[in-house]
Protein backbone atom coordinates (compact mmCIF):
# COMPACT_ATOMS: atom_id res chain seq x y z
CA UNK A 1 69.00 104.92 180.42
CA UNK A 2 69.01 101.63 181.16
CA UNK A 3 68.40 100.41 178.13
CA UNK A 4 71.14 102.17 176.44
CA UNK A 5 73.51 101.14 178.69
CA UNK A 6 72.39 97.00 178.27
CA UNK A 7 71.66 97.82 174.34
CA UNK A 8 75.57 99.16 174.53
CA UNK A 9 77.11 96.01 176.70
CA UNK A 10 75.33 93.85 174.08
CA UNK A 11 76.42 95.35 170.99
CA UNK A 12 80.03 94.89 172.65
CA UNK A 13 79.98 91.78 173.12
CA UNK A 14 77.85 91.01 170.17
CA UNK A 15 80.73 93.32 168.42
CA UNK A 16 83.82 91.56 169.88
CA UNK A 17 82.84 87.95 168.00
CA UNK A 18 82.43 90.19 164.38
CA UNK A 19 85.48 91.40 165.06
CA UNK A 20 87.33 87.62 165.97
CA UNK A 21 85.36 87.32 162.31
CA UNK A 22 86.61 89.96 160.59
CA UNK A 23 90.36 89.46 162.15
CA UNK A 24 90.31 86.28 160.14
CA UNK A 25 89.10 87.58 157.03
CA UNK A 26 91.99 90.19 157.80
CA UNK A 27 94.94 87.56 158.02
CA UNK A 28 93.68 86.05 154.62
CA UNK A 29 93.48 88.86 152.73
CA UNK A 30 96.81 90.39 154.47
CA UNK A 31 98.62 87.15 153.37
CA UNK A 32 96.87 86.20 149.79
CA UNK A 33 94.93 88.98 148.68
CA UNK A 34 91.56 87.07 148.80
CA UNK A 35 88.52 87.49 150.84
CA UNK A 36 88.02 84.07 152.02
CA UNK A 37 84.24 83.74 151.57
CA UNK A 38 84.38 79.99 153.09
CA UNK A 39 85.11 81.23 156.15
CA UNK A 40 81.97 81.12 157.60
CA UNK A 41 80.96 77.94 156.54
CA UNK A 42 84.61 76.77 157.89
CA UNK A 43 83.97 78.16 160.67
CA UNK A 44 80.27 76.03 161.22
CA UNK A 45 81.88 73.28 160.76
CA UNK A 46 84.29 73.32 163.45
CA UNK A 47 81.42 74.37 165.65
CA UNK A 48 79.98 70.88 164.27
CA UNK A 49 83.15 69.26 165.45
CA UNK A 50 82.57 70.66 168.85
CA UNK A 51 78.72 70.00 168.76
CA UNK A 52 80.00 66.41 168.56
CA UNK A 53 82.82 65.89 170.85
CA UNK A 54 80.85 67.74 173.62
CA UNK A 55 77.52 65.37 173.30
CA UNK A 56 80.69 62.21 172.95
CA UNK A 57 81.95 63.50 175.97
CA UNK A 58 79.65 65.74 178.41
CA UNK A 59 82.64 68.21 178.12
CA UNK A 60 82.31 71.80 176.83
CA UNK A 61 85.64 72.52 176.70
CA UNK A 62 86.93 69.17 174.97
CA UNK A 63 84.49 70.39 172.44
CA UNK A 64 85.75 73.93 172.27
CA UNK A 65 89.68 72.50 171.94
CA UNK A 66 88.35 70.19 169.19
CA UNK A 67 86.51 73.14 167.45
CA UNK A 68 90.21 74.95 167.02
CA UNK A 69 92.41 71.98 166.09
CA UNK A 70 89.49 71.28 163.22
CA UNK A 71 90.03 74.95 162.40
CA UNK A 72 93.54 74.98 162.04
CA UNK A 73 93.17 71.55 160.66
CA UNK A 74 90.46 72.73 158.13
CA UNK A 75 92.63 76.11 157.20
CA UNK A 76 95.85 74.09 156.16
CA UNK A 77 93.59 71.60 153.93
CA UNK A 78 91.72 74.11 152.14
CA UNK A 79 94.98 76.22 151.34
CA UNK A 80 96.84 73.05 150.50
CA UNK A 81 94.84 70.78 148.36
CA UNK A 82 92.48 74.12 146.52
CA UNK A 83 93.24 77.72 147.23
CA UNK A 84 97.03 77.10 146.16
CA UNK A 85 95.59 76.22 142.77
CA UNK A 86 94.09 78.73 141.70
CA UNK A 87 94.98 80.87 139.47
CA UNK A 88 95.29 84.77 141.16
CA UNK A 89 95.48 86.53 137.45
CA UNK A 90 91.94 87.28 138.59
CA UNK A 91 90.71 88.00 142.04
CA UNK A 92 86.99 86.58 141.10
CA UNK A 93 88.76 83.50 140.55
CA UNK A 94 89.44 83.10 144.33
CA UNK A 95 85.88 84.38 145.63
CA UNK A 96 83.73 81.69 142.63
CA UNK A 97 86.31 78.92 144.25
CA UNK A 98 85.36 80.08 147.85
CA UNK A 99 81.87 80.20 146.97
CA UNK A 100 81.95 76.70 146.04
CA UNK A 101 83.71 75.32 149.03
CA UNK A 102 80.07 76.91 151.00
CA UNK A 103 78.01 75.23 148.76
CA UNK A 104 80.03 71.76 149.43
CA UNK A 105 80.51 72.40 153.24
CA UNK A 106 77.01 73.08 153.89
CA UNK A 107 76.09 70.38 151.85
CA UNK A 108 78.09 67.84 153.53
CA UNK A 109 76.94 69.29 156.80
CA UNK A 110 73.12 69.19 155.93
CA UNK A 111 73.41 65.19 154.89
CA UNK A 112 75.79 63.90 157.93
CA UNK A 113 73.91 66.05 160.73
CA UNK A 114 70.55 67.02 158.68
CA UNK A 115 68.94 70.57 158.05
CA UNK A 116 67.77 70.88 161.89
CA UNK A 117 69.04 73.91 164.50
CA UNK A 118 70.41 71.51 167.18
CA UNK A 119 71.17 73.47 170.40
CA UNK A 120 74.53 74.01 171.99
CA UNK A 121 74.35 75.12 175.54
CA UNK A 122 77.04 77.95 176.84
CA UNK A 123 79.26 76.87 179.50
CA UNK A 124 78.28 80.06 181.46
CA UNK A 125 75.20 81.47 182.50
CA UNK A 126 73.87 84.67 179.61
CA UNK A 127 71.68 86.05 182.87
CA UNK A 128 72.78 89.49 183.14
CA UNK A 129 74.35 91.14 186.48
CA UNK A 130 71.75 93.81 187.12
CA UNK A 131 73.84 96.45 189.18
CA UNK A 132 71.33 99.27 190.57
CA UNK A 133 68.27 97.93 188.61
CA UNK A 134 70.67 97.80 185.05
CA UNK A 135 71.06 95.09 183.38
CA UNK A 136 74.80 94.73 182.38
CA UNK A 137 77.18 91.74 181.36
CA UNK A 138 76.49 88.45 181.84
CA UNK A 139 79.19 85.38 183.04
CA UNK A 140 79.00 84.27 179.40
CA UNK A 141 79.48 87.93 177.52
CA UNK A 142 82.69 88.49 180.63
CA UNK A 143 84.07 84.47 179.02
CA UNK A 144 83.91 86.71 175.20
CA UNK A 145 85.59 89.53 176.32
CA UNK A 146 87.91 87.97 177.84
CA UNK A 147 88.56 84.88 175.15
CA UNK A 148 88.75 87.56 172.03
CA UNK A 149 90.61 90.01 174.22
CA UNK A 150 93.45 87.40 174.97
CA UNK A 151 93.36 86.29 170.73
CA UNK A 152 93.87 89.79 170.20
CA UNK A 153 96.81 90.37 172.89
CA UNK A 154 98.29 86.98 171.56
CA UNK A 155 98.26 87.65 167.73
CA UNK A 156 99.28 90.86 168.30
CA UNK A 157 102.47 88.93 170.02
CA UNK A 158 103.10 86.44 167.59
CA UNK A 159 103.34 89.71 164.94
CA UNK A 160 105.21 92.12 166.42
CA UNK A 161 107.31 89.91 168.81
CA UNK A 162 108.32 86.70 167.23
CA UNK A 163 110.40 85.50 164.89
CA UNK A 164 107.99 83.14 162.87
CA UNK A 165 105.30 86.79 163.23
CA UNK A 166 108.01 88.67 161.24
CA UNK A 167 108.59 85.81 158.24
CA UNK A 168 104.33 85.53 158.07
CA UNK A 169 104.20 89.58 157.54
CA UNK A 170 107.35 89.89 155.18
CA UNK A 171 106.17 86.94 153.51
CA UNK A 172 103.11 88.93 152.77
CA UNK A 173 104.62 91.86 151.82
CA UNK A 174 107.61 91.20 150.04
CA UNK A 175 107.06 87.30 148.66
CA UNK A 176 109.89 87.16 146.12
CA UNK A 177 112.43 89.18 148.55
CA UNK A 178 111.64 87.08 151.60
CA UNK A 179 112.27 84.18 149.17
CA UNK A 180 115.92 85.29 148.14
CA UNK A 181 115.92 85.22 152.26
CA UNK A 182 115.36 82.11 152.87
CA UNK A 183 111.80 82.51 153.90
CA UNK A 184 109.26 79.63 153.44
CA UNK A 185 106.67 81.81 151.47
CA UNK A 186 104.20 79.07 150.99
CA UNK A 187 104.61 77.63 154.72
CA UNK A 188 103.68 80.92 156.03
CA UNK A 189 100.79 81.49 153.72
CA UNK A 190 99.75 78.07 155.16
CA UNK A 191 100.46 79.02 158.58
CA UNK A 192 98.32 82.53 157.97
CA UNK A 193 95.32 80.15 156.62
CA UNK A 194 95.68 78.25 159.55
CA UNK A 195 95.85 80.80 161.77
CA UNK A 196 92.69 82.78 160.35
CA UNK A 197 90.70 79.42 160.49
CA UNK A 198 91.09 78.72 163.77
CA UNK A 199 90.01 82.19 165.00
CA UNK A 200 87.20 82.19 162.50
CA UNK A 201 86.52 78.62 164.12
CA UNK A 202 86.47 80.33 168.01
CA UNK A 203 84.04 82.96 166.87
CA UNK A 204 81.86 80.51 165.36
CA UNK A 205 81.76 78.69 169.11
CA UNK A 206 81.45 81.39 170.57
CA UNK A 207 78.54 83.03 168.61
CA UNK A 208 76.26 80.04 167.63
CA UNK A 209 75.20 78.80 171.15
CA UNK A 210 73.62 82.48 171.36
CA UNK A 211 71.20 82.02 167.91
CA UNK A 212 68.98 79.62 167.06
CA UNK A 213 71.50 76.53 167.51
CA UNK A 214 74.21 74.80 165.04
CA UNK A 215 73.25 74.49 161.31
CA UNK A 216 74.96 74.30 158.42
CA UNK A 217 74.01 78.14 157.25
CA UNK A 218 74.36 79.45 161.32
CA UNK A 219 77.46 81.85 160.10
CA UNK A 220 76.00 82.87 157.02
CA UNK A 221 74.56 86.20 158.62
CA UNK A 222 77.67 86.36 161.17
CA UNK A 223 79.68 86.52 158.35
CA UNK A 224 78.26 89.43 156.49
CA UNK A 225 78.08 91.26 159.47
CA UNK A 226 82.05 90.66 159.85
CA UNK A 227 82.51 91.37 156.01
CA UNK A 228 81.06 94.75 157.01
CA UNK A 229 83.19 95.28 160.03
CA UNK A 230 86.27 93.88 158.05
CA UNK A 231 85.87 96.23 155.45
CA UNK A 232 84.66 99.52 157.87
CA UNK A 233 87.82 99.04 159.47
CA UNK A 234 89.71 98.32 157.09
CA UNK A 235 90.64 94.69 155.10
CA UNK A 236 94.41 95.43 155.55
CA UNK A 237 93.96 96.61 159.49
CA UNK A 238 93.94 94.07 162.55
CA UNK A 239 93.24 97.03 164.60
CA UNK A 240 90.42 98.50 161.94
CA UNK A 241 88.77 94.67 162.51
CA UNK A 242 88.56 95.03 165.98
CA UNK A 243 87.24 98.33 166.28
CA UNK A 244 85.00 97.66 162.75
CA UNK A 245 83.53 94.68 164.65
CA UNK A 246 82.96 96.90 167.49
CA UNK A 247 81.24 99.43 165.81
CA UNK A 248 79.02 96.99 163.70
CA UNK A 249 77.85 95.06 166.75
CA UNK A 250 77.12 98.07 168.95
CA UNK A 251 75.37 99.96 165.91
CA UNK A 252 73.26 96.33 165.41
CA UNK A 253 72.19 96.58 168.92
CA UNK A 254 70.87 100.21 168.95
CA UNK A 255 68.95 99.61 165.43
CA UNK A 256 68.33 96.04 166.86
CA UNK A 257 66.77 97.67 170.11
CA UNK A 258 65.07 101.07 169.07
CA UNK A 259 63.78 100.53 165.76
CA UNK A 260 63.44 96.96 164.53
CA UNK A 261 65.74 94.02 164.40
CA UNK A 262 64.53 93.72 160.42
CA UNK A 263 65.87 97.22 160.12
CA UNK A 264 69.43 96.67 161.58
CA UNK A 265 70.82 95.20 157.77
CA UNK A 266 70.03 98.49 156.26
CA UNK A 267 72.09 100.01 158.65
CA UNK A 268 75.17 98.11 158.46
CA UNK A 269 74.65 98.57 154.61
CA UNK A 270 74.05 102.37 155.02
CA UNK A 271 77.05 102.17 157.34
CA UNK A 272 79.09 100.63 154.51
CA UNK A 273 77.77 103.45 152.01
CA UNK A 274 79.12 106.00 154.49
CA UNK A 275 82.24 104.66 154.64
CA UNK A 276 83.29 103.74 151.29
CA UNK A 277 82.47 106.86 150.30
CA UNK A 278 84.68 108.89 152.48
CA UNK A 279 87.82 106.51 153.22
CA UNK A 280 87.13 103.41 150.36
CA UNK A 281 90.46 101.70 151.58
CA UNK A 282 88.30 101.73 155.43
CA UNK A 283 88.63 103.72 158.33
CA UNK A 284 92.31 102.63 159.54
CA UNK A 285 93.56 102.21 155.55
CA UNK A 286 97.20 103.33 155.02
CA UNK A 287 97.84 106.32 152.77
CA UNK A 288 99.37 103.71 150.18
CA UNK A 289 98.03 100.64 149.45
CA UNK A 290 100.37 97.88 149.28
CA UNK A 291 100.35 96.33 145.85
CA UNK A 292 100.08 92.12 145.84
């Protein structure tokens, strides 16, 4: 019983940075129809940012601010000076353009900081609180709940209760009628690559000082897991990416714990197979889906 119930606390916690992931990979495709493969490697290097002004400066949390303002930073550069170029008439057009923004990233990456894991400490302790002999949450997992929780709360405010929310998702929706409104279509596409970025760039911080260390491929497996949430949920639901990352990072940590960590791939792709075969559009897909 106890190890259920830490194998279940992990997989939350573990689950709420997929779904931070897979929320980004939700605002891209919500606002341009693309699945932004770059992310990840976006992402990794904004933790590099952070890797950098922390060791400059002894501070974890001057690194951390730095890792977002290089997100949003990195989102509007990408959507301005590449992504707005390319030509849509096919959507493998966007993914072989994203594909080659990881190979350049990662390259850059792997000749200024070299091929090494360097570590990144957490700013709080990942001992668990044992509470009646089981092992629970630790300080750190309580700073990820809480840090995704509050992105959640807060997008979910800027979309539903502001004025600059409402021009992003009718943007999105309705591009040539929000237009004819007055709407800055490609400023909020901007704004919803910024946005993504950044998020993308706080799961990367807060994920990577749990692996291995920072290096230039640290998201690549972060990422697929988050693909998988993304699309288990759902690529046009915020909520379906929270509960998809969820259910990926809780169903990693059971396979993770009872069978094998080499089998837990197999069963986010078996999870996929289950899926797409009984709701392909993802668990919280609307009836309809909107047409680009």
């Amino acid at each position: 019983m106890s190890e259920f119930v830490y194998l279940t606390f992990d997989g939350l916690s573990r689950g709420l940075v997929y779904a931070a992931f897979a929320l980004a990979l939700v605002l891209i495709w919500r606002a341009a129809r693309i699945v932004n493969f770059a992310q990840g490697a976006m992402a990794v290097s904004a933790v590099y940012v952070a890797y950098s002004v922390t060791n400059a400066t002894g501070s974890y949390w001057l690194g951390f601010g730095a890792a977002l303002l290089a997100g949003l930073a990195l989102g509007v550069i990408v959507e301005r000076v590449v992504m707005r170029f390319v030509d849509h008439s096919s959507p493998l057009n966007g993914v072989v353009v994203a594909l080659g923004l990881v190979l350049i990233f990662q390259g850059v990456l792997g000749i200024v900081y070299g091929n090494e894991f360097l570590p990144f400490e957490t700013p709080f302790s990942r001992d668990a609180f044992v509470v009646g002999g089981v092992a629970m949450l630790s300080r750190y997992d309580l700073f990820v709940f809480g840090t995704v929780g509050a992105v959640v709360i807060a997008l979910t405010l800027l979309f539903t209760r502001t004025a600059v929310g409402l021009r992003m998702r009718a943007a999105a929706f309705a591009p040539d009628v929000s237009r004819l409104l007055g709407v800055s279509v490609g400023g909020m596409l901007t704004l919803g690559w910024a946005l993504a970025a950044a998020v993308g760039s706080l799961a990367g911080i807060l994920v990577v000082p749990t692996e291995l260390g920072v290096h230039p491929t640290a998201m690549d497996v972060v990422f697929v897991s988050a693909f998988a949430a993304a699309v288990v949920g759902g690529l046009d639901s915020p909520i379906g990416a929270v509960v998809g990352g969820l259910i990926v990072g809780v169903l990693l940590s059971y396979v993770s714990g009872y069978i094998d960590v080499t089998v837990a791939p197999m069963a986010v792709l078996a999870l996929l197979v289950v899926v797409l075969l009984g709701r392909p559009g993802g668990l919280f897909s609307s009836s309809k889906a909107r047409v680009a």
